[in-house]
C-alpha atoms as a PDB file:
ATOM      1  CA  UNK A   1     134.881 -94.251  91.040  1.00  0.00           C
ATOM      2  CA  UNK A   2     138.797 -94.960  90.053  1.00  0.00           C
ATOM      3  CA  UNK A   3     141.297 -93.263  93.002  1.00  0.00           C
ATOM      4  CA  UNK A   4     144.261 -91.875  91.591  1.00  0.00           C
ATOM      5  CA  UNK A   5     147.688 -93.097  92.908  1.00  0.00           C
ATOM      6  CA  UNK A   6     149.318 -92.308  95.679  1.00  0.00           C
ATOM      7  CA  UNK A   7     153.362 -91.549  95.233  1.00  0.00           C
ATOM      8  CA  UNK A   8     155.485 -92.632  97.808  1.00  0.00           C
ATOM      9  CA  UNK A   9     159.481 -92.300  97.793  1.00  0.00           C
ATOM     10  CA  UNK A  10     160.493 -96.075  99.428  1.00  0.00           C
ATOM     11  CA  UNK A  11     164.151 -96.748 100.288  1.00  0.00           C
ATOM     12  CA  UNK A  12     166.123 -99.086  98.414  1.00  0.00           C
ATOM     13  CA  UNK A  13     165.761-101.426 101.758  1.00  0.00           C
ATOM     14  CA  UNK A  14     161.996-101.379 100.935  1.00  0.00           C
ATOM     15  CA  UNK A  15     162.859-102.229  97.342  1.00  0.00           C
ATOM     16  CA  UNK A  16     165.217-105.351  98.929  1.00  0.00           C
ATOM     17  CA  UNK A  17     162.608-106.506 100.978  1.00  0.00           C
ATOM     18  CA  UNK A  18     159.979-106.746  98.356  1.00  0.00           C
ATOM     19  CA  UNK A  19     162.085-108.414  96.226  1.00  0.00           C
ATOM     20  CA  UNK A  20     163.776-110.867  98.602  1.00  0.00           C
ATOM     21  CA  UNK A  21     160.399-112.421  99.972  1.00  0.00           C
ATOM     22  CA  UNK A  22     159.988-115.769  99.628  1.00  0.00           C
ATOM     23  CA  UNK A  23     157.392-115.044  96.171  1.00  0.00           C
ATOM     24  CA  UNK A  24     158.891-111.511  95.350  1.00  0.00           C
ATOM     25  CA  UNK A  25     156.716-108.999  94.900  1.00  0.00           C
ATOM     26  CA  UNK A  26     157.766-105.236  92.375  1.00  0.00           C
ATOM     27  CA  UNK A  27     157.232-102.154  93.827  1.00  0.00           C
ATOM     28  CA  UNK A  28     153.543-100.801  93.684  1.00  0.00           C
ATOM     29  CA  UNK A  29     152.493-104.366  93.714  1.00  0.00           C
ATOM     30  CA  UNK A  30     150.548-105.944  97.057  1.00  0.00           C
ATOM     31  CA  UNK A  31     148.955-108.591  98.370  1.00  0.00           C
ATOM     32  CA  UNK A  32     148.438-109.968 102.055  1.00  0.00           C
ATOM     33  CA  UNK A  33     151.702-110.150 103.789  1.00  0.00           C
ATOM     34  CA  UNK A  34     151.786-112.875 106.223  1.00  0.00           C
ATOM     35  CA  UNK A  35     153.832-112.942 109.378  1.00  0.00           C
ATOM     36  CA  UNK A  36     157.074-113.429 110.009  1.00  0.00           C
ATOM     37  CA  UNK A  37     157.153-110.861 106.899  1.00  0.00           C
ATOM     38  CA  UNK A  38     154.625-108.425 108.085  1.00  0.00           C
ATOM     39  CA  UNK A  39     156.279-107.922 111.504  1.00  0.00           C
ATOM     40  CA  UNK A  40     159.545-107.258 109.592  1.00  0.00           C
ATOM     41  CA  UNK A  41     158.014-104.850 107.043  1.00  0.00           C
ATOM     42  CA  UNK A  42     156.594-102.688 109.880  1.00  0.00           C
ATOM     43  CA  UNK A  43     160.256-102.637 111.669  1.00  0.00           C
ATOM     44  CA  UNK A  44     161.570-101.553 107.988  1.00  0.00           C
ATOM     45  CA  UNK A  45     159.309 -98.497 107.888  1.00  0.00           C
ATOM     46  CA  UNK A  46     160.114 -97.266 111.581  1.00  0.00           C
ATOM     47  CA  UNK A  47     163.303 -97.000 110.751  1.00  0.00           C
ATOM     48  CA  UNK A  48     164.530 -93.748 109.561  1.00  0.00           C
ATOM     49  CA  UNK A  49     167.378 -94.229 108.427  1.00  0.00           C
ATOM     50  CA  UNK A  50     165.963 -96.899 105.743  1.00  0.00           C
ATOM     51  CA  UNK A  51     163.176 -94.790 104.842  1.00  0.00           C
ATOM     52  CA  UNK A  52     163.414 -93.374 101.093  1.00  0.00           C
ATOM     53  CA  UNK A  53     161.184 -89.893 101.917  1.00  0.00           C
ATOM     54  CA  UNK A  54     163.035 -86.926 103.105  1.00  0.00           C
ATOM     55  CA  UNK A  55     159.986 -85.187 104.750  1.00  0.00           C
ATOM     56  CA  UNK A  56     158.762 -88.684 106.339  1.00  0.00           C
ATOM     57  CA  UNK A  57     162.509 -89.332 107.710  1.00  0.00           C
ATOM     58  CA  UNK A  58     162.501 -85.897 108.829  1.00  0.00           C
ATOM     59  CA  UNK A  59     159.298 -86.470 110.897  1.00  0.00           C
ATOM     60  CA  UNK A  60     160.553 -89.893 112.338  1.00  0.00           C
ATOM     61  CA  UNK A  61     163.849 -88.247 113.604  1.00  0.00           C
ATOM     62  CA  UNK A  62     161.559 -85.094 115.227  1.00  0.00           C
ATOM     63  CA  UNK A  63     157.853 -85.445 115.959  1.00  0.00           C
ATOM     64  CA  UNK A  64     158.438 -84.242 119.646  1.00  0.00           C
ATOM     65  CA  UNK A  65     159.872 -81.593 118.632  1.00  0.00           C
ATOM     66  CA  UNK A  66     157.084 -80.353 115.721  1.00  0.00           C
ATOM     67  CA  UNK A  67     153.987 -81.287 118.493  1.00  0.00           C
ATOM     68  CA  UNK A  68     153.485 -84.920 117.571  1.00  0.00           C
ATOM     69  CA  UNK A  69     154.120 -87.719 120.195  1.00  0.00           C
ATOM     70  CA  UNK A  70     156.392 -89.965 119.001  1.00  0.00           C
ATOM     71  CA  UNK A  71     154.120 -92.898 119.384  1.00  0.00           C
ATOM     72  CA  UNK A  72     151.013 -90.739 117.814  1.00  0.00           C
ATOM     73  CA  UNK A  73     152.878 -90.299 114.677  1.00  0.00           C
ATOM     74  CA  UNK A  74     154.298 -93.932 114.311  1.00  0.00           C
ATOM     75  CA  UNK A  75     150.610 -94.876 114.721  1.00  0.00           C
ATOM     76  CA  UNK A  76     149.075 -92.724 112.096  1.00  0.00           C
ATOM     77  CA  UNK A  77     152.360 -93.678 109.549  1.00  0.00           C
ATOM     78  CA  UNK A  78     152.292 -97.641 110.448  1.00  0.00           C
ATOM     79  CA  UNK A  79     148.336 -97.085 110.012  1.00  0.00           C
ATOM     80  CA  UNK A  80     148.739 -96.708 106.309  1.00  0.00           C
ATOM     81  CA  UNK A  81     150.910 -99.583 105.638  1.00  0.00           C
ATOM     82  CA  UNK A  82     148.433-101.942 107.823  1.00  0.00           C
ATOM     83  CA  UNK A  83     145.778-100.839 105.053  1.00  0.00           C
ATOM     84  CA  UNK A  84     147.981-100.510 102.298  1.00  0.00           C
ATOM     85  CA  UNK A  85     149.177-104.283 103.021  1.00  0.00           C
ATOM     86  CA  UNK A  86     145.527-105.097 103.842  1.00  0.00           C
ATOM     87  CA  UNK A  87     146.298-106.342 107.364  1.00  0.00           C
ATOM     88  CA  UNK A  88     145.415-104.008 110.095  1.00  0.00           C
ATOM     89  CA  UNK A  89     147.766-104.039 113.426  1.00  0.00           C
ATOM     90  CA  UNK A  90     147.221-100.821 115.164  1.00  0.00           C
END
């Protein structure tokens, strides 16, 4: 059974990073990331200010205050990437 694709709005500092690895990768492209890389694509999307989604910035600046630990929601957000980058670090 074929998934359908999930949309995500990046930031262009996700866009940089792709592209400035050491074998640059496009946008909805992936393969295994390998450290040093891997560590600094996870610092990339815990940033809020780099992030490209207005409703996931949004819930980086204020989980407390909508009910979600900090931590919990960081978890659950980083938890995609580790899948979506097929390398699991939660």
């Amino acid at each position: 059974m074929k998934n359908e694709k999930l949309n995500l709005t990046v930031g262009h500092a996700f866009e940089l990073f792709l592209t400035g690895l050491e074998k640059p990768m496009r946008l909805n492209e992936m393969r295994i990331m390998k450290e040093p890389n891997y560590t600094k694509l996870r610092q990339l999307i815990r940033d809020p200010v780099k992030n490209g989604d207005l409703l996931i910035r949004y819930l980086l600046l204020n989980s407390d205050k909508l009910g979600i630990p900090y931590n919990s929601f960081h978890m659950v957000h980083e938890s995609f990437w580790d899948l979506y980058c097929k390398k699991p670090a939660s």
